[in-house]
Protein backbone atom coordinates (compact mmCIF):
# COMPACT_ATOMS: atom_id res chain seq x y z
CA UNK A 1 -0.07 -8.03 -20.02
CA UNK A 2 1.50 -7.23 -16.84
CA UNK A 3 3.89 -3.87 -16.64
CA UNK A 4 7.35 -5.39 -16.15
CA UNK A 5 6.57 -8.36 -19.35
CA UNK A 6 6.64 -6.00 -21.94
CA UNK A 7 9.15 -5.87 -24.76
CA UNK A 8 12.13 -4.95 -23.09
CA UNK A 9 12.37 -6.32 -20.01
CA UNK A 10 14.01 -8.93 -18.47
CA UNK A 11 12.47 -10.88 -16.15
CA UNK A 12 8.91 -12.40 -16.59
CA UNK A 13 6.23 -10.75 -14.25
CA UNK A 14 2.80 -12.76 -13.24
CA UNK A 15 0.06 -10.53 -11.73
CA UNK A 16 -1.97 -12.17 -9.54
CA UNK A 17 -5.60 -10.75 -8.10
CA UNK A 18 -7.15 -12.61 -5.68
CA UNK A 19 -11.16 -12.55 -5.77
CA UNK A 20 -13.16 -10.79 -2.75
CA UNK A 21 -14.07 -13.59 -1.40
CA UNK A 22 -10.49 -15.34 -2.27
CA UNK A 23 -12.21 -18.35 -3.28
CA UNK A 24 -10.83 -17.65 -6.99
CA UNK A 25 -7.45 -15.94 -8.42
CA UNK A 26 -6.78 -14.81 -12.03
CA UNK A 27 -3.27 -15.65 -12.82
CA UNK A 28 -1.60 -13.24 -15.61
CA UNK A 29 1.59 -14.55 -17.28
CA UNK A 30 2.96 -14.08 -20.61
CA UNK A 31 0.01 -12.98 -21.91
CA UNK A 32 -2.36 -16.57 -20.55
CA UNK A 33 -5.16 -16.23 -18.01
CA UNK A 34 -5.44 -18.79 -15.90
CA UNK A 35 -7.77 -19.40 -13.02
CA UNK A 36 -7.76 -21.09 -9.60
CA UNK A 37 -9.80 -21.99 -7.19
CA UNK A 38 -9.85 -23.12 -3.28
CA UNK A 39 -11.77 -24.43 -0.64
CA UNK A 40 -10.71 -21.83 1.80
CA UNK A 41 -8.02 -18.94 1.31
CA UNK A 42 -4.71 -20.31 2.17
CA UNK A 43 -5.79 -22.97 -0.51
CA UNK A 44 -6.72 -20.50 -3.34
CA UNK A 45 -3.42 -18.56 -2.36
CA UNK A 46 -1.21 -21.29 -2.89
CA UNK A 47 -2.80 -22.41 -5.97
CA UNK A 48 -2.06 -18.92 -7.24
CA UNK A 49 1.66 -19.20 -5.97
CA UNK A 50 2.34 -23.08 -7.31
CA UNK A 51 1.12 -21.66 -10.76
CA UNK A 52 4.14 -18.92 -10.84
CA UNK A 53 6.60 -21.05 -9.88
CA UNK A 54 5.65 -24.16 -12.68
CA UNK A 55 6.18 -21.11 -15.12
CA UNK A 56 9.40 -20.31 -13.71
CA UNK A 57 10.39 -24.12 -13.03
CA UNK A 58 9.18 -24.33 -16.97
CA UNK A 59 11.38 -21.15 -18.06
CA UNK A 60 14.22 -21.45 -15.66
CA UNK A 61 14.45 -18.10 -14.50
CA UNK A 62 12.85 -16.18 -11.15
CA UNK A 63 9.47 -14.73 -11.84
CA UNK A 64 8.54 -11.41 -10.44
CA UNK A 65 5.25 -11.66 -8.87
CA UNK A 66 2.93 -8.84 -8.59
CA UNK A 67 0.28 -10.07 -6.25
CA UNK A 68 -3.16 -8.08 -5.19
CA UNK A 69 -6.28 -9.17 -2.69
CA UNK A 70 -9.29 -6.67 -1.74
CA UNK A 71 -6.67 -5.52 1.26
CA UNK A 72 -3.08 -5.17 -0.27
CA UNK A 73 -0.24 -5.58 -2.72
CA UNK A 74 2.67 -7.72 -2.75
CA UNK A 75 5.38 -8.12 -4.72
CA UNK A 76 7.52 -11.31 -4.38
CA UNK A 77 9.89 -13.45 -6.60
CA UNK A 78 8.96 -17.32 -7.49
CA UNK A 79 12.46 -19.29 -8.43
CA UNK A 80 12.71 -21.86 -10.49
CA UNK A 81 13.49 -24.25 -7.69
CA UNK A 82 10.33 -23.33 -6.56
CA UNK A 83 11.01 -20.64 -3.48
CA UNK A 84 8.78 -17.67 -3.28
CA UNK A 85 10.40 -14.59 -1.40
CA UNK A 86 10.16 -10.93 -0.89
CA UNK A 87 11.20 -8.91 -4.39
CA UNK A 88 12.61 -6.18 -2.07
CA UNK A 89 16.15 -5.72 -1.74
CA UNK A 90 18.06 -4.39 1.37
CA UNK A 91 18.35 -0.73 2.36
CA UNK A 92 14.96 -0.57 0.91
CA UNK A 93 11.51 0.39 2.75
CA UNK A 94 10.59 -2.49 4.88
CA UNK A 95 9.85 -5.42 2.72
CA UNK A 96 6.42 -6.40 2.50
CA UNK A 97 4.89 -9.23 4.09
CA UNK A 98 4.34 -12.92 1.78
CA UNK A 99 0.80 -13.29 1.00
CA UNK A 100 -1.58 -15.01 3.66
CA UNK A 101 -1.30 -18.67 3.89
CA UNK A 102 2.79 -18.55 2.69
CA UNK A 103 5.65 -18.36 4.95
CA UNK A 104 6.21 -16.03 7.73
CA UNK A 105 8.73 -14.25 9.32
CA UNK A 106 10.79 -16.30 12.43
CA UNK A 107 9.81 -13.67 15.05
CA UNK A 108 7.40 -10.38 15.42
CA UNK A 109 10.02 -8.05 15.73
CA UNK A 110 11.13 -8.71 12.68
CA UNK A 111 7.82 -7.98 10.56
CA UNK A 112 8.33 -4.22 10.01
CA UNK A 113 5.64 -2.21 8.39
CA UNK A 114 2.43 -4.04 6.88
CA UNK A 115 1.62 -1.99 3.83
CA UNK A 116 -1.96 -3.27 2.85
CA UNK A 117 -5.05 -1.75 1.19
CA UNK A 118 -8.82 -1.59 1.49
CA UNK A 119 -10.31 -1.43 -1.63
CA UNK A 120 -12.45 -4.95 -3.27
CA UNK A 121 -9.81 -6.13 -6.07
CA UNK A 122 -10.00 -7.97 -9.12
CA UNK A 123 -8.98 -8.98 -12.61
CA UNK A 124 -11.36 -7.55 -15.29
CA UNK A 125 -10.67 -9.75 -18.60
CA UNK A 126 -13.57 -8.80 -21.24
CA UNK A 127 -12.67 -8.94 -25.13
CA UNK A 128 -12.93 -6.24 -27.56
CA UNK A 129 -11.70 -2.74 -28.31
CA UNK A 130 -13.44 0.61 -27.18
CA UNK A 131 -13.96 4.28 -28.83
CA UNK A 132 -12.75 6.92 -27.03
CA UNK A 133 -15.25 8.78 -26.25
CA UNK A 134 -17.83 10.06 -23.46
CA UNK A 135 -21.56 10.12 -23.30
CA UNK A 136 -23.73 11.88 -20.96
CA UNK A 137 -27.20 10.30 -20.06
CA UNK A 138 -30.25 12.06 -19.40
CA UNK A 139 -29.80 12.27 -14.96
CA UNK A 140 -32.93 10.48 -13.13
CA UNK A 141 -33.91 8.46 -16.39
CA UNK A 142 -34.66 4.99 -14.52
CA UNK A 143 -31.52 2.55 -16.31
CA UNK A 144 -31.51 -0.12 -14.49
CA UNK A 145 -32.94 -3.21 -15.24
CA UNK A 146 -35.72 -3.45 -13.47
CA UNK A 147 -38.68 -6.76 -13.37
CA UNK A 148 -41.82 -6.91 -10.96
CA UNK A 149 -41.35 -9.52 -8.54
CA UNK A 150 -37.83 -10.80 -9.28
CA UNK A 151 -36.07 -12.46 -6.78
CA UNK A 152 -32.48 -14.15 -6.88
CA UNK A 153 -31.80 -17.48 -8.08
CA UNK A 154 -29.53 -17.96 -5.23
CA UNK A 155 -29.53 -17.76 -1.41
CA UNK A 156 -29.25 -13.60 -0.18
CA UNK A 157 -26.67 -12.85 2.36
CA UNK A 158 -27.83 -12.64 5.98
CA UNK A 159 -29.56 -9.22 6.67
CA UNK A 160 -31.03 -9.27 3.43
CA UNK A 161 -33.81 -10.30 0.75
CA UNK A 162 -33.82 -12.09 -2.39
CA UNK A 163 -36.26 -9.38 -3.68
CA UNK A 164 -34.27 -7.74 -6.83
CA UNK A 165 -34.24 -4.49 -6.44
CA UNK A 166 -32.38 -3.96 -9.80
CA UNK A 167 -29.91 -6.48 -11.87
CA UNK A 168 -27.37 -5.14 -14.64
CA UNK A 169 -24.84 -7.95 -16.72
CA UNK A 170 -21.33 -7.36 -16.37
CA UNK A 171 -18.45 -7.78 -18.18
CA UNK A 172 -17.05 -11.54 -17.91
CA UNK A 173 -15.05 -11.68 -14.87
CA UNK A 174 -15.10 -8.04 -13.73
CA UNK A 175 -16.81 -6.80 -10.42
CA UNK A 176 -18.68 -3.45 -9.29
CA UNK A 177 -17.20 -0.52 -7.76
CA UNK A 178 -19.05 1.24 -4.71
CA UNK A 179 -18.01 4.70 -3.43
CA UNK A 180 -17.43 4.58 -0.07
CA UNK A 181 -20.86 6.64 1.26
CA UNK A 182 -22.77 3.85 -0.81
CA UNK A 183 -23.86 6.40 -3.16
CA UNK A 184 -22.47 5.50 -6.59
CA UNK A 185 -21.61 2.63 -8.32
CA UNK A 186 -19.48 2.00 -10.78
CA UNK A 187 -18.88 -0.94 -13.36
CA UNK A 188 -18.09 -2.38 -16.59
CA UNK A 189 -21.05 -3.58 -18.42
CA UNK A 190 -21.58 -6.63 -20.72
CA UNK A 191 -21.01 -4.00 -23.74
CA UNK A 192 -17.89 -2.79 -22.39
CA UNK A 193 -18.95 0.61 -21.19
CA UNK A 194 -18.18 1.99 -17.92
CA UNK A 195 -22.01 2.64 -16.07
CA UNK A 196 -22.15 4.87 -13.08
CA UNK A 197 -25.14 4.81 -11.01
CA UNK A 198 -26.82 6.65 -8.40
CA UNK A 199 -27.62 4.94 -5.27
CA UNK A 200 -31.50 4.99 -6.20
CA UNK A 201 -29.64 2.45 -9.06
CA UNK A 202 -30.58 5.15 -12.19
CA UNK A 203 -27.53 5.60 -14.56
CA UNK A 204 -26.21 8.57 -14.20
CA UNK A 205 -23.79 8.40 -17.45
CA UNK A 206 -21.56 5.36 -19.18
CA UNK A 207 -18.69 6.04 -21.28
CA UNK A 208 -17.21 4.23 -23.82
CA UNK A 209 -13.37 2.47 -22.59
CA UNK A 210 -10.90 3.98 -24.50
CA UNK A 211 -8.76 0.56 -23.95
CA UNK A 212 -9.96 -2.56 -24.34
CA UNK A 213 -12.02 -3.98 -22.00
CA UNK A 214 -9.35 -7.15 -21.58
CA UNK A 215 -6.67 -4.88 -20.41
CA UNK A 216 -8.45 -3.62 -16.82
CA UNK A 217 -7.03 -4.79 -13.99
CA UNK A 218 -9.22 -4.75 -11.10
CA UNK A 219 -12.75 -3.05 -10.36
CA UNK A 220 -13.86 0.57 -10.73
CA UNK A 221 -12.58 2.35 -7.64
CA UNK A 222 -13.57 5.78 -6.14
CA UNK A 223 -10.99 8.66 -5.33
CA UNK A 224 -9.66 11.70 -5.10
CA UNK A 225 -8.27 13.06 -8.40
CA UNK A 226 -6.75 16.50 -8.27
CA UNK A 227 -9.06 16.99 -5.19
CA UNK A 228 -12.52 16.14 -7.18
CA UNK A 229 -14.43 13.06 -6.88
CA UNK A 230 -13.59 10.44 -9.66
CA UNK A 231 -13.84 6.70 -10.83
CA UNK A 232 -10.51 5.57 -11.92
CA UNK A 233 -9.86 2.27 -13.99
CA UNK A 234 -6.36 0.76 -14.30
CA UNK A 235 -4.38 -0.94 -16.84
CA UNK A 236 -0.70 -1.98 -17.06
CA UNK A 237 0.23 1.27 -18.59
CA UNK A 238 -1.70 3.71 -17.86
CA UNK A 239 -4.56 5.26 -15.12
CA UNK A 240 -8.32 6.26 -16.36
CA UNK A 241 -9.49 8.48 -14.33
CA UNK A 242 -13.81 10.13 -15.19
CA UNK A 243 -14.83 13.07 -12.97
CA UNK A 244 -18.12 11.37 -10.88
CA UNK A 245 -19.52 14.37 -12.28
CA UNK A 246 -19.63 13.88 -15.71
CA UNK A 247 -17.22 14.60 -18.26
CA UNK A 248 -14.08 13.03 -20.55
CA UNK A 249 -11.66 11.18 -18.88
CA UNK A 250 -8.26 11.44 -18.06
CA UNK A 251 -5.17 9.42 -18.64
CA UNK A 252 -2.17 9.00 -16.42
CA UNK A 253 0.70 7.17 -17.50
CA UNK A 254 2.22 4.28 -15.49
CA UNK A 255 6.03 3.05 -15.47
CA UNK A 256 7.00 -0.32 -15.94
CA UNK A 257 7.80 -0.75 -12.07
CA UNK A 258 5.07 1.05 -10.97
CA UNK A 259 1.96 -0.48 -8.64
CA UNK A 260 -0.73 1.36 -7.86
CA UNK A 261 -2.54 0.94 -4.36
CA UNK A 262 -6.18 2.22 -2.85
CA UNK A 263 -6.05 1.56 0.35
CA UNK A 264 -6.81 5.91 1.24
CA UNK A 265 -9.00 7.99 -0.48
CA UNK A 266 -6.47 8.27 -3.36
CA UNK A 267 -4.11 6.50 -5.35
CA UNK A 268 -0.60 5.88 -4.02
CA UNK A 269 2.06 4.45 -6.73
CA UNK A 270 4.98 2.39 -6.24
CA UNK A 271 7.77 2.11 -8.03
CA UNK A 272 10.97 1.20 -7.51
CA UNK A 273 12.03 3.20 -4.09
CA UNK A 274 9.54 5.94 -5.14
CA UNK A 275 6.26 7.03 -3.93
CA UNK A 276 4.02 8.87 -5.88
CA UNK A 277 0.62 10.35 -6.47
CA UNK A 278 -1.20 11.88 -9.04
CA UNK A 279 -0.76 15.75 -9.67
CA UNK A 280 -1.97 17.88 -12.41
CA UNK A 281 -2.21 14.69 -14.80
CA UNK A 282 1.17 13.09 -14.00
CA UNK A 283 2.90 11.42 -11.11
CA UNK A 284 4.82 13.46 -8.58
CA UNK A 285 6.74 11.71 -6.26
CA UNK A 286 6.79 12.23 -2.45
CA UNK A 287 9.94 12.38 -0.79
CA UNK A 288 9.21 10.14 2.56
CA UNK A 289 11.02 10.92 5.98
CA UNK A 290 13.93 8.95 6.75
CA UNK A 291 12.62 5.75 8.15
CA UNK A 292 8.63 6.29 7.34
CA UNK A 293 7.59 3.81 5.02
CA UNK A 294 4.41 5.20 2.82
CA UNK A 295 0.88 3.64 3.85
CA UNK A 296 -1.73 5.81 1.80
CA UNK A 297 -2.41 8.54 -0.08
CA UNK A 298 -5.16 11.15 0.60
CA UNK A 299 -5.45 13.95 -2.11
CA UNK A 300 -2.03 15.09 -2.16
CA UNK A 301 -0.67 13.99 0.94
CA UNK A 302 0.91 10.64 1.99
CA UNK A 303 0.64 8.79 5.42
CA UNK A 304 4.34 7.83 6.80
CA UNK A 305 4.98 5.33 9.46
CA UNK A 306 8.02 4.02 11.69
CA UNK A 307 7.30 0.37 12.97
CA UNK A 308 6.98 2.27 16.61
CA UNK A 309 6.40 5.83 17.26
CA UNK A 310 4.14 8.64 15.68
CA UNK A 311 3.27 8.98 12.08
CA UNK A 312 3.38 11.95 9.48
CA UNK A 313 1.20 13.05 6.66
CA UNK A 314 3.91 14.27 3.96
CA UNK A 315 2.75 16.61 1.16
CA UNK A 316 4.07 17.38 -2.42
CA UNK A 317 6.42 20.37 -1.03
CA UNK A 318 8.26 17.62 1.52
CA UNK A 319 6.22 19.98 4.19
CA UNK A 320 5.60 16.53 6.89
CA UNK A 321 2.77 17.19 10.19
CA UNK A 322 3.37 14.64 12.72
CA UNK A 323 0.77 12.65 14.59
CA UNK A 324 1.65 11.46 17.66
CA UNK A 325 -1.19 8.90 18.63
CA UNK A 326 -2.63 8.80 22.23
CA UNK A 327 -2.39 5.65 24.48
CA UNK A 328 -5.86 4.30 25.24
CA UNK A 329 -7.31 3.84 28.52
CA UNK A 330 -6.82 0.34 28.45
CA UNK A 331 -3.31 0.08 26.81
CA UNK A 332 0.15 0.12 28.24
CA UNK A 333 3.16 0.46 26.19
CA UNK A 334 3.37 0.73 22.24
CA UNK A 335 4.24 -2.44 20.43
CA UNK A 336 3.71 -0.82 16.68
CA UNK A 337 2.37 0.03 13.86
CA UNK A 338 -0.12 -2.68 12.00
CA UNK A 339 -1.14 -1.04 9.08
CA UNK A 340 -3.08 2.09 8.13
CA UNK A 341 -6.24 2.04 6.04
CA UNK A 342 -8.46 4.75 4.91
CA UNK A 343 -9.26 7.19 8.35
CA UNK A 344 -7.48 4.75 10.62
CA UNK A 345 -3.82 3.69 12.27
CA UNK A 346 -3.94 0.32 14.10
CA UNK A 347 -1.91 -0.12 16.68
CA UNK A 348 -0.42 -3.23 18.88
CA UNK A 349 -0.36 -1.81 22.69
CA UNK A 350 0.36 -3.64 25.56
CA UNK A 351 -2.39 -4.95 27.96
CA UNK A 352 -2.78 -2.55 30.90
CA UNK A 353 -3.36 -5.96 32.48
CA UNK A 354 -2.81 -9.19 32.17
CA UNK A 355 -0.34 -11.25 29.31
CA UNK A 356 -1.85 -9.75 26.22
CA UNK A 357 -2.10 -6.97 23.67
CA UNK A 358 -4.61 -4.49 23.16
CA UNK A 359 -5.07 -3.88 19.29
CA UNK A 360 -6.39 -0.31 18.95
CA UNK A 361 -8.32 2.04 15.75
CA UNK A 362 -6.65 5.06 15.60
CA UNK A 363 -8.05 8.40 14.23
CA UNK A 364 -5.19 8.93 11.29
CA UNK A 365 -5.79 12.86 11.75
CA UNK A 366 -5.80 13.03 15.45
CA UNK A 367 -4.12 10.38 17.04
CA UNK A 368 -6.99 10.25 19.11
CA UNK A 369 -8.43 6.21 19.81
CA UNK A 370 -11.77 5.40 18.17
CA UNK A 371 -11.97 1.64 19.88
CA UNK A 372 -10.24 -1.37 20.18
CA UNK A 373 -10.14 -4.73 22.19
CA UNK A 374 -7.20 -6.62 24.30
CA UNK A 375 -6.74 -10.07 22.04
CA UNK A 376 -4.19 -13.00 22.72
CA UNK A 377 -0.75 -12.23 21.61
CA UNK A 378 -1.42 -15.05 18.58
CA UNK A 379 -4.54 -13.61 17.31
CA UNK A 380 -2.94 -11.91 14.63
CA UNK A 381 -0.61 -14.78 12.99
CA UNK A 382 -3.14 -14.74 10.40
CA UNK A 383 -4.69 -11.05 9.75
CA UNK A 384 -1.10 -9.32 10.41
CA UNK A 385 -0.41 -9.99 6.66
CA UNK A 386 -3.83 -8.29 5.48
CA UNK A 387 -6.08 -5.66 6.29
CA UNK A 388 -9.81 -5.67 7.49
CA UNK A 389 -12.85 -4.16 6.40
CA UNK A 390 -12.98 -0.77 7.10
CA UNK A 391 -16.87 0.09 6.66
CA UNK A 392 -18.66 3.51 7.32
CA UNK A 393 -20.46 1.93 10.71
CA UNK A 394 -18.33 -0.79 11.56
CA UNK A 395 -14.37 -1.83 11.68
CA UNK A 396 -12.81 -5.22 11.52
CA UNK A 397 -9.16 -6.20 11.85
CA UNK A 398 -8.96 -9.83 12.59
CA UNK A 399 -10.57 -10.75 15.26
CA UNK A 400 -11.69 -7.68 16.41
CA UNK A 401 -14.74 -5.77 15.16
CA UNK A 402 -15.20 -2.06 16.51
CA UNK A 403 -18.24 0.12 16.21
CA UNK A 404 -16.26 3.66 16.22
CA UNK A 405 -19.38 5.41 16.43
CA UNK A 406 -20.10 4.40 20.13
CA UNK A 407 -16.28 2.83 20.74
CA UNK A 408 -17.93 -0.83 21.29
CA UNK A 409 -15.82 -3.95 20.40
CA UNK A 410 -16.32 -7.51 19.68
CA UNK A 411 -13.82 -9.90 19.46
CA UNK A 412 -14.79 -13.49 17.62
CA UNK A 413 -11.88 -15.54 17.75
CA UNK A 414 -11.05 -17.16 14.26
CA UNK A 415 -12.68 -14.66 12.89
CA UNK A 416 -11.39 -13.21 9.03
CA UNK A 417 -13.17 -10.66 8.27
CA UNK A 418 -13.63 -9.45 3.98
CA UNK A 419 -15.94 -6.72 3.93
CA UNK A 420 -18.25 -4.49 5.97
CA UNK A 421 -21.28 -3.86 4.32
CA UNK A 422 -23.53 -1.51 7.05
CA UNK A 423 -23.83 -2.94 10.26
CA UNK A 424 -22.36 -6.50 9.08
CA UNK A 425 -19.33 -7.29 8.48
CA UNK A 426 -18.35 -10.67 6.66
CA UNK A 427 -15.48 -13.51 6.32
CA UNK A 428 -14.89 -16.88 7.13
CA UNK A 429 -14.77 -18.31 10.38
CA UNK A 430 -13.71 -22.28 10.85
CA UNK A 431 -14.44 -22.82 7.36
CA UNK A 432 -18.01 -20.86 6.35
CA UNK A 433 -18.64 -18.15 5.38
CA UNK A 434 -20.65 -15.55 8.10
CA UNK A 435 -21.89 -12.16 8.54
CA UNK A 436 -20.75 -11.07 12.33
CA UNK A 437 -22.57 -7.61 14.35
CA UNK A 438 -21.29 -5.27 16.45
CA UNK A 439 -21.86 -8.08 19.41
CA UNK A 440 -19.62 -10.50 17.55
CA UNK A 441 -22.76 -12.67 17.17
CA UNK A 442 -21.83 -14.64 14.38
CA UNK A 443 -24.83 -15.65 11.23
CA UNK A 444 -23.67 -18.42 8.69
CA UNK A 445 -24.67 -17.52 5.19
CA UNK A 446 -26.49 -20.42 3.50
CA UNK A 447 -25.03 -22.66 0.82
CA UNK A 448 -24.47 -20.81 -2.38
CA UNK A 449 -25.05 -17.16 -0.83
CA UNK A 450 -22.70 -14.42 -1.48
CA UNK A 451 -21.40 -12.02 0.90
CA UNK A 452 -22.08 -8.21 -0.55
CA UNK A 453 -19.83 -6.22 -2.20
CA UNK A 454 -21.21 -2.82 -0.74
CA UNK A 455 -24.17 -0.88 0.14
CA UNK A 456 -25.46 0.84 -2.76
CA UNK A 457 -28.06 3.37 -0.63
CA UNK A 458 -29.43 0.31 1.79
CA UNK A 459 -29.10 -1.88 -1.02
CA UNK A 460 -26.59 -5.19 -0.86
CA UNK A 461 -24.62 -5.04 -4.15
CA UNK A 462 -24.23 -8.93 -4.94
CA UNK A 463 -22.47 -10.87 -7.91
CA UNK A 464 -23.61 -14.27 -9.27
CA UNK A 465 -22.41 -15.49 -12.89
CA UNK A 466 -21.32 -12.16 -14.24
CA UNK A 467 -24.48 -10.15 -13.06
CA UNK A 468 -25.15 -7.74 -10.46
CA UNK A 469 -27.82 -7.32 -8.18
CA UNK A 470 -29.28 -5.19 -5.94
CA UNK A 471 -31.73 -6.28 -2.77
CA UNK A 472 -33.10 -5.15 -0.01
CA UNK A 473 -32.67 -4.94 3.95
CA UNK A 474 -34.59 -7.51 5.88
């Protein structure tokens, strides 16, 4: 059930979560699931769309559409006459962009801010109820599923065997959580508990879902909760948050309006005009500075941005420290603001030579440049409506891959990156599916291969039919 469909509200809602590897959407409306699937993004995209504007063809009235991929949140209104436009209204923060693959904006100037997120996103549908209740599990006792000599029954990824490390069964239609330093992982299991292992893949604990299992939306996802490491699940009401450490869990509730979003280390809320985090088991919001629009949340600060010009990290007291970013070498003048995700700005800057731009990685803290490349002024028609991969050794936004360990780049044009697992990162480049370095030396996955969902340790996390599997560097 999606937040704004329950009784009491007016106009019908469809949530939409577009699949990792956005070759598959779950469609939420009214209470159906539906699914769709495309060759290539833009098709699975507007399969997703065309299915929320039949309903609201079928009904008559505008459908508010509440629309997630790994990178970002939209929300947008499907008419009956079949238009699909921005939900926000003017005087607002900058609307948000229309999901890849549906109509853009007339001219750049006009874009605004690109509000996206980071985190791998999906639509968990399982059946059943769950106890309320929490269960510790002796630490180091070896879980995981282990078999001498299993391999996968389909193609590995590129930088990795089919050896199986470890395999666990999932919940129908869910996906694994991985903690950004690749050493936890977190997901619903085929008896509707939530699992979290250590990266050597032994359980560490699994608690029982106090919900059932067929109202999560999304994977597990690892944050910051009242400054302490923790898994939190969502549903349309409410946030379940477990201390990584062990313990009983937490609930937060949710308004009808209100969108939660992981693109930092924590979880920033929408709703309505507000922004809010989570404080001392409720949501406080953030008063934002007159003409930032909110980007992340870290703890219990929030990132503001302007289009053009320095940002500010905002805490609960209203107290805002401004960052003013420093031009790289190889940049001339500021064109704006991208998007912010996790530890970085990116920025648009003017070549220092030549006709085009120089898209730049930008220390969120400092200011300070961590690498970049000078692309075509086009080369972000595309990616300017999503976010990259931001990995722990390598960066992607669009085109442009950046080591910001060393401050190397790649550029590989047509290049859309999904996720950087190590020193890969992969997408989809003129139709297949590849795993690009830090040379931009593209690898085409085989037939049937899936790209990882994360580094567990220097194991590839990978999903085939509901089951999860771990393997092995080459």
């Amino acid at each position: 059930m999606s937040r704004a469909s329950r009784p009491g509200q007016t106009r019908p809602t469809a949530v939409i979560v577009i699949a990792p590897d956005e070759r598959s959407a779950e469609i939420h409306i009214d209470g159906h699931r539906q699914v769709v699937t495309g060759q290539v993004p833009k098709d699975t995209r507007r399969a997703a769309l065309d299915t929320a504007t039949e309903h609201a063809a079928r009904i008559g009235l505008p459908v508010l559409i509440d629309a997630r991929d790994a990178n970002g949140y939209w929300r947008l209104v499907a008419t009956p006459d079949g238009v699909v436009q921005s939900a926000d209204h003017p005087g607002a923060e900058p609307p948000l962009p229309p999901l890849p693959g549906t109509e853009r904006s007339g001219g750049r100037s006009g874009r605004g801010l690109i509000i996206v997120g980071a985190a791998a996103i999906a639509l968990a549908l399982v059946a059943g109820v769950g106890v309320a209740s929490w269960q510790l599990l002796p630490l180091g006792a070896p879980q995981a599923e282990e078999s001498d000599d299993a391999v996968l029954e389909h193609p590995a990824p590129v930088g990795f065997t089919d050896t199986v490390v470890f395999d666990h069964a999932l919940a129908p239609g869910t996906l694994p959580g991985i903690s950004r330093d690749g050493e936890q992982l977190a997901f619903v299991g085929a008896d509707e508990r939530l699992n979290l292992l250590a990266s050597d893949g032994t359980r560490e604990w699994a608690a029982d879902l106090p919900v059932g299992g067929a109202e999560v939306i999304g994977a597990p996802r690892f944050v910051l909760h009242d400054d302490e490491p923790a898994v939190v699940l969502e549903t349309s009401e409410e946030l379940l948050f477990w201390p990584t450490g062990g313990g009983a869990h937490e609930t937060v509730p949710l308004g009808s309006e209100a969108s939660p979003q992981y693109v930092g280390g924590s979880v920033l809320v929408r709703s309505d005009e507000e922004r809010l985090v989570v404080s001392g088991g409720e949501l406080v919001e953030v008063e934002m500075p007159d003409g930032g629009g909110a980007m992340l949340a870290d703890g219990d600060r929030v990132l503001a941005a302007v289009a053009n010009g320095p940002w500010s990290w905002v805490d609960l007291e209203g107290q805002a420290e401004e960052i003013d970013p420093r031009r790289p070498d190889e940049a001339g003048e500021m064109l704006g603001i991208v998007t912010a995700l996790r530890e970085y700005v990116i920025i648009r800057w003017e070549a220092l030579r030549g006709d085009g731009e120089y898209l730049a990685f930008h220390d969120s803290e400092t200011g300070e440049p961590v690498g970049g490349a000078e692309i075509a002024e086009d080369d972000l028609e595309d990616a300017a409506h999503r976010s990259g991969p931001i990995g722990s050794e390598l960066l992607a936004y669009g085109p442009v891959v950046v080591d910001p360990g060393s401050g190397d780049s790649a550029v590989v044009d047509g290049f859309e990156p999904t996720i950087s697992a190590g020193p890969l990162v992969y997408g989809e480049l003129t139709g297949s599916t590849v795993a690009v370095d830090a040379d931009g030396e593209p690898a085409e996955l085989e037939e049937g291969a899936q790209a990882p969902s994360g580094l567990l340790g220097e194991n590839a996390v990978v999903v085939h039919e509901d089951h999860l599997y771990a393997i092995p560097p080459q």
